[in-house]
C-alpha atoms as a PDB file:
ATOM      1  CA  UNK A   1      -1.315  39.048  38.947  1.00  0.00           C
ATOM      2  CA  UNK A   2       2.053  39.596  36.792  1.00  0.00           C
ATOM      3  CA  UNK A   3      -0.522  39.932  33.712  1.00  0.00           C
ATOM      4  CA  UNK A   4      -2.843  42.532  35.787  1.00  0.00           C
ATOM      5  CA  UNK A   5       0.414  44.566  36.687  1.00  0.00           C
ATOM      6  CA  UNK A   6       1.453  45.126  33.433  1.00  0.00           C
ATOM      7  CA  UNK A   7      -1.799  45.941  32.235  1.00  0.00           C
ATOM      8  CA  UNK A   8      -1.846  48.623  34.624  1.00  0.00           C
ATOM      9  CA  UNK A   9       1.886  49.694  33.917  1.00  0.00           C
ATOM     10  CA  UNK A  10       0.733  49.980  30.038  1.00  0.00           C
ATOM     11  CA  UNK A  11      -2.469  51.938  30.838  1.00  0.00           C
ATOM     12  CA  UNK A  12      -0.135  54.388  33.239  1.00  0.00           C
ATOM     13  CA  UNK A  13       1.647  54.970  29.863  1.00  0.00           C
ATOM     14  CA  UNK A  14      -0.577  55.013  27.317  1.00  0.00           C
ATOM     15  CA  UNK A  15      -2.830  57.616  29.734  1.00  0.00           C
ATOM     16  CA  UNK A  16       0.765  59.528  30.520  1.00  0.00           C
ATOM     17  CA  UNK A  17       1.434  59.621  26.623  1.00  0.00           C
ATOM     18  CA  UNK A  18      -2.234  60.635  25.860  1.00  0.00           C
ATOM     19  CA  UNK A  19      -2.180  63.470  28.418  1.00  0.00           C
ATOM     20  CA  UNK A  20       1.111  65.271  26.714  1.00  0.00           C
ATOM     21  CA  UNK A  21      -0.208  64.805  23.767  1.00  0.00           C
ATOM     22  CA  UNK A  22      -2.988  67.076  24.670  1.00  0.00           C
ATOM     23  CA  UNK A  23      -0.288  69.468  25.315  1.00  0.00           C
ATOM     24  CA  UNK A  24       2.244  68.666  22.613  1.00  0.00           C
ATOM     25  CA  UNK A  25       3.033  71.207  19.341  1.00  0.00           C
ATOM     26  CA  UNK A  26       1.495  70.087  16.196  1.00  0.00           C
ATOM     27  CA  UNK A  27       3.605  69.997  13.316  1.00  0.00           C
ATOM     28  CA  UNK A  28       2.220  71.822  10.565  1.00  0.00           C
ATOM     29  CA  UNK A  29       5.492  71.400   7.878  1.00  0.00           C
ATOM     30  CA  UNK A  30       6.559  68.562   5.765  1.00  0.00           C
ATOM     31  CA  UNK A  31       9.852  67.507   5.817  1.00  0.00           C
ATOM     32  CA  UNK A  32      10.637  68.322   2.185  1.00  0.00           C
ATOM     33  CA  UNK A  33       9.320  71.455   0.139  1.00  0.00           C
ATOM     34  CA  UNK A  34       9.693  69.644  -3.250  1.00  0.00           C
ATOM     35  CA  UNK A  35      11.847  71.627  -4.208  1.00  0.00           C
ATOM     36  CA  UNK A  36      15.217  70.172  -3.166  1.00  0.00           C
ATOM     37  CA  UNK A  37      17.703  69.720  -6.004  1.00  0.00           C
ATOM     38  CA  UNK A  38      17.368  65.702  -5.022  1.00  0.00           C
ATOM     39  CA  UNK A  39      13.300  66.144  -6.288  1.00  0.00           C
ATOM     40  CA  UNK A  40      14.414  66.928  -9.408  1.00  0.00           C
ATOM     41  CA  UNK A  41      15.066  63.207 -10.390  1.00  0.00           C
ATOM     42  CA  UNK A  42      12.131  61.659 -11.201  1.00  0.00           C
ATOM     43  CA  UNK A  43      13.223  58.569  -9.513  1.00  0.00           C
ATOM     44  CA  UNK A  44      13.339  60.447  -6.300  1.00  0.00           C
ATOM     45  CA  UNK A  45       9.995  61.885  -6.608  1.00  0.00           C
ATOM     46  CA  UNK A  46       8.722  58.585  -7.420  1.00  0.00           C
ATOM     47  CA  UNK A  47      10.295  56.761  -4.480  1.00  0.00           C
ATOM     48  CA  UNK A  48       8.916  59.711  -2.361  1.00  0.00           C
ATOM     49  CA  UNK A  49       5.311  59.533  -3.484  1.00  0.00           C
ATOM     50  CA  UNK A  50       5.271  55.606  -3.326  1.00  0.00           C
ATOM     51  CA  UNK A  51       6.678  55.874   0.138  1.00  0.00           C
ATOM     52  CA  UNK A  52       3.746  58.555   0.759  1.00  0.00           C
ATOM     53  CA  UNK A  53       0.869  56.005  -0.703  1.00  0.00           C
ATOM     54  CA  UNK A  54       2.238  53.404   1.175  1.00  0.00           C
ATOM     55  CA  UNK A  55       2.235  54.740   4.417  1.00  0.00           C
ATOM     56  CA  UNK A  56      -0.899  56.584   4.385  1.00  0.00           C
ATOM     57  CA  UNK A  57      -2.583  52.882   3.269  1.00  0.00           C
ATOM     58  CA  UNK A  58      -0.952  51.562   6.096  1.00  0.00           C
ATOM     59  CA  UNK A  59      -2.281  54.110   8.695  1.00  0.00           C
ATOM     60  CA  UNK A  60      -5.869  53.729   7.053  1.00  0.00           C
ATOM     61  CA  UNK A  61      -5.554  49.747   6.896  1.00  0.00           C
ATOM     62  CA  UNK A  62      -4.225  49.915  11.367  1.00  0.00           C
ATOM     63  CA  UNK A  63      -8.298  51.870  12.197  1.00  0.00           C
ATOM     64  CA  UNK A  64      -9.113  48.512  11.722  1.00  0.00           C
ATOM     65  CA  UNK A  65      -5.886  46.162  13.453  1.00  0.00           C
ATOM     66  CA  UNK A  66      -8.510  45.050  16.259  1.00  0.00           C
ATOM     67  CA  UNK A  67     -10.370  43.116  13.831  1.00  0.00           C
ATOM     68  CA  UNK A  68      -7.121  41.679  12.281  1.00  0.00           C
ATOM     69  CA  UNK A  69      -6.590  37.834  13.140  1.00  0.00           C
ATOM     70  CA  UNK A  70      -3.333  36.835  14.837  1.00  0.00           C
ATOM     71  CA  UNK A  71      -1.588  36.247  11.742  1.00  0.00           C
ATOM     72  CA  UNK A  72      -2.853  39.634  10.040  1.00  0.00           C
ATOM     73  CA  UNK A  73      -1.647  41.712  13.234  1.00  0.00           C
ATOM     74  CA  UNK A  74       1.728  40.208  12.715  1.00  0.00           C
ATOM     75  CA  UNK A  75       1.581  40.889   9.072  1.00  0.00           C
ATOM     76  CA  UNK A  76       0.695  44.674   9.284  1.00  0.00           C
ATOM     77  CA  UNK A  77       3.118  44.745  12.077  1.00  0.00           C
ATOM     78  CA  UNK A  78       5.653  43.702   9.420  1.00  0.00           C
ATOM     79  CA  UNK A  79       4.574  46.125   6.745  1.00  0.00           C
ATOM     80  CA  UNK A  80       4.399  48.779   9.085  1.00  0.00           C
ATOM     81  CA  UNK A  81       8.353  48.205  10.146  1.00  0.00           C
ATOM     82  CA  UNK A  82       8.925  47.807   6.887  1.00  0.00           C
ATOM     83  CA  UNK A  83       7.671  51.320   5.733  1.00  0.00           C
ATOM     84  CA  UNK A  84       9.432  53.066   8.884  1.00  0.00           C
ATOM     85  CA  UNK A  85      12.662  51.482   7.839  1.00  0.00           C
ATOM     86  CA  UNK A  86      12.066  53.091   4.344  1.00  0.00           C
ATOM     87  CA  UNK A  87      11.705  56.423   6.193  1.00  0.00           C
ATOM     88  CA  UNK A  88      14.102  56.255   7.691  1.00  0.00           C
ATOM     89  CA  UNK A  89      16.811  55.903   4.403  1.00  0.00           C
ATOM     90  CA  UNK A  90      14.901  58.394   2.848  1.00  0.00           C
ATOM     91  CA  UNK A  91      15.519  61.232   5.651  1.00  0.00           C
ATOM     92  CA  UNK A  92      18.939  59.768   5.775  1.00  0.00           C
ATOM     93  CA  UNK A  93      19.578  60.477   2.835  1.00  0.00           C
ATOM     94  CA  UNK A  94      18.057  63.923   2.491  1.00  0.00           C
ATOM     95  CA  UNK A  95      20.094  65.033   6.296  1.00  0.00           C
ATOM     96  CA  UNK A  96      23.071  63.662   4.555  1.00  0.00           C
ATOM     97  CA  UNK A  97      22.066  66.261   1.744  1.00  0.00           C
ATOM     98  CA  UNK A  98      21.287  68.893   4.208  1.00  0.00           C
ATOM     99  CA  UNK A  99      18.087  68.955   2.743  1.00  0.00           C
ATOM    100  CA  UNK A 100      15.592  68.213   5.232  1.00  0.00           C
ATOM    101  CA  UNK A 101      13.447  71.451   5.836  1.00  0.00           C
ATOM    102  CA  UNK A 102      14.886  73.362   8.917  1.00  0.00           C
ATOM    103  CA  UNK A 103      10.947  74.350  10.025  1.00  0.00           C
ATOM    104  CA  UNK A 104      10.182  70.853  10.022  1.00  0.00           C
ATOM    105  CA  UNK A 105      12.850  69.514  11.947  1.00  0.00           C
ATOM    106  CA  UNK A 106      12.503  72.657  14.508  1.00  0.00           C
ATOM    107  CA  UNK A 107       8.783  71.958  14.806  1.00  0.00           C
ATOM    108  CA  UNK A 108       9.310  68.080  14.953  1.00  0.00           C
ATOM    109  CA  UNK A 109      11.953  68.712  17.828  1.00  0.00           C
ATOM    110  CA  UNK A 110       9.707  71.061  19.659  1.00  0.00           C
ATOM    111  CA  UNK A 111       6.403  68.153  19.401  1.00  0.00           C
ATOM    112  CA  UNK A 112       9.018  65.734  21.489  1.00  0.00           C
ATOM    113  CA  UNK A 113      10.146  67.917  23.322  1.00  0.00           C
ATOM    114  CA  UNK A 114       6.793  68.948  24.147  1.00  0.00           C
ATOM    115  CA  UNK A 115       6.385  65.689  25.900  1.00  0.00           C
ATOM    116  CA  UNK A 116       9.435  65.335  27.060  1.00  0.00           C
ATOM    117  CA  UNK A 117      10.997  62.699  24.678  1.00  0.00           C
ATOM    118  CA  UNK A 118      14.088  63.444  22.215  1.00  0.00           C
ATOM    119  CA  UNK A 119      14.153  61.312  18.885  1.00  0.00           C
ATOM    120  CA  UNK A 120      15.927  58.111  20.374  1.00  0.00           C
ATOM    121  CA  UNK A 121      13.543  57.857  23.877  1.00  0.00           C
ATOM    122  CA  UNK A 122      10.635  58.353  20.936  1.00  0.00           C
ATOM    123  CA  UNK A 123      11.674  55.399  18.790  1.00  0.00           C
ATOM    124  CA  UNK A 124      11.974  53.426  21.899  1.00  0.00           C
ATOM    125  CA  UNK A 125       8.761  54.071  23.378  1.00  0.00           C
ATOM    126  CA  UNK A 126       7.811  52.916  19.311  1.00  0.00           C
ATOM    127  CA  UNK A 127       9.379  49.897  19.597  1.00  0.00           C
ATOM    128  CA  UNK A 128       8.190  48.954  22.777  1.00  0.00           C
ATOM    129  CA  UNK A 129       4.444  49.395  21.432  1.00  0.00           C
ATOM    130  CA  UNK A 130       5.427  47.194  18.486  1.00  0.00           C
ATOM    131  CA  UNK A 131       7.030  44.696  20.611  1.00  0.00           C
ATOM    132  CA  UNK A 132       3.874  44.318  23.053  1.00  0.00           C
ATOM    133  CA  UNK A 133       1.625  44.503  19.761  1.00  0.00           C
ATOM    134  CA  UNK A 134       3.189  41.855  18.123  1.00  0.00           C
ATOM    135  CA  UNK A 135       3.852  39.681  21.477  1.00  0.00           C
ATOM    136  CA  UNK A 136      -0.357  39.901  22.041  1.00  0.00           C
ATOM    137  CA  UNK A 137      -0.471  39.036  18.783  1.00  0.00           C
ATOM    138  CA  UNK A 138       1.470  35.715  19.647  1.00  0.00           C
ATOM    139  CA  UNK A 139      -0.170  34.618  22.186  1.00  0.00           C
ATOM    140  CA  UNK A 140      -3.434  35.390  20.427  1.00  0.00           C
ATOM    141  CA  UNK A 141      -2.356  32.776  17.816  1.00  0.00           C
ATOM    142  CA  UNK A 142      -1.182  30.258  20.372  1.00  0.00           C
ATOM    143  CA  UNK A 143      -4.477  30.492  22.179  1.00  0.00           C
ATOM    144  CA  UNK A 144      -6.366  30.277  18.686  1.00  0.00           C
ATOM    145  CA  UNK A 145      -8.172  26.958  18.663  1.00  0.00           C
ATOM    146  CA  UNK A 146      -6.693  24.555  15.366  1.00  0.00           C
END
């Protein structure tokens, strides 16, 4: 009953997030033009387009987390907090420059705000999907025969 309740409670916010996202702002900027004084080390261009690579494996590598075993959820689960913890030194460091593109930051502000989130109720909603991912995942691999 508990388990068919929050089932429910999930799919009431998964269809609530899915219907203003039909409605949200797109974001059509990147948070950096390249041409930020910090760009013109080539250690911060490399560290940039790594971080890129990385994260747009990741995204391609999740079309397919269903099919992941227990273990292999967990593992992209780790990899992917891994490369959003990355991010998030890298803007650091670029707001700490004042050097994060002011269109992107406007137009990333107006998406939440779209549906009615700011930043910090975004990353919680985030974590909360990771948390249920990776608890699934657990109980998956308890239930896996040995």
């Amino acid at each position: 009953m508990m388990e068919q309740q929050q089932r429910q409670g999930e799919q009431g916010v998964s269809s609530s997030i899915m219907g203003s996202l039909s409605v949200a702002q797109a974001v059509t900027t990147t948070p950096f033009t390249g041409k930020e004084a910090a760009f013109e080390s080539e250690i911060i261009r490399e560290e940039y387009g790594k971080l890129c690579r990385d994260h747009s494996s990741l995204i391609k590598l999740g079309e397919s987390f269903g099919t992941f075993d227990p273990m292999g959820k967990l593992a992209f689960l780790d990899q992917l907090e891994g490369v959003e913890s990355r991010w998030d030194v890298f803007f650091s460091r670029f707001s700490l420059l004042g050097a994060l593109d002011p269109a992107f930051k406007e137009q990333t502000d107006g998406f939440l705000s779209s549906m009615g989130m700011s930043v910090e109720s975004f990353r919680k909603v985030l974590k909360e999907a990771h948390d249920l991912m990776r608890l699934d995942a657990e109980q998956e691999r308890m239930n896996q025969p040995m």
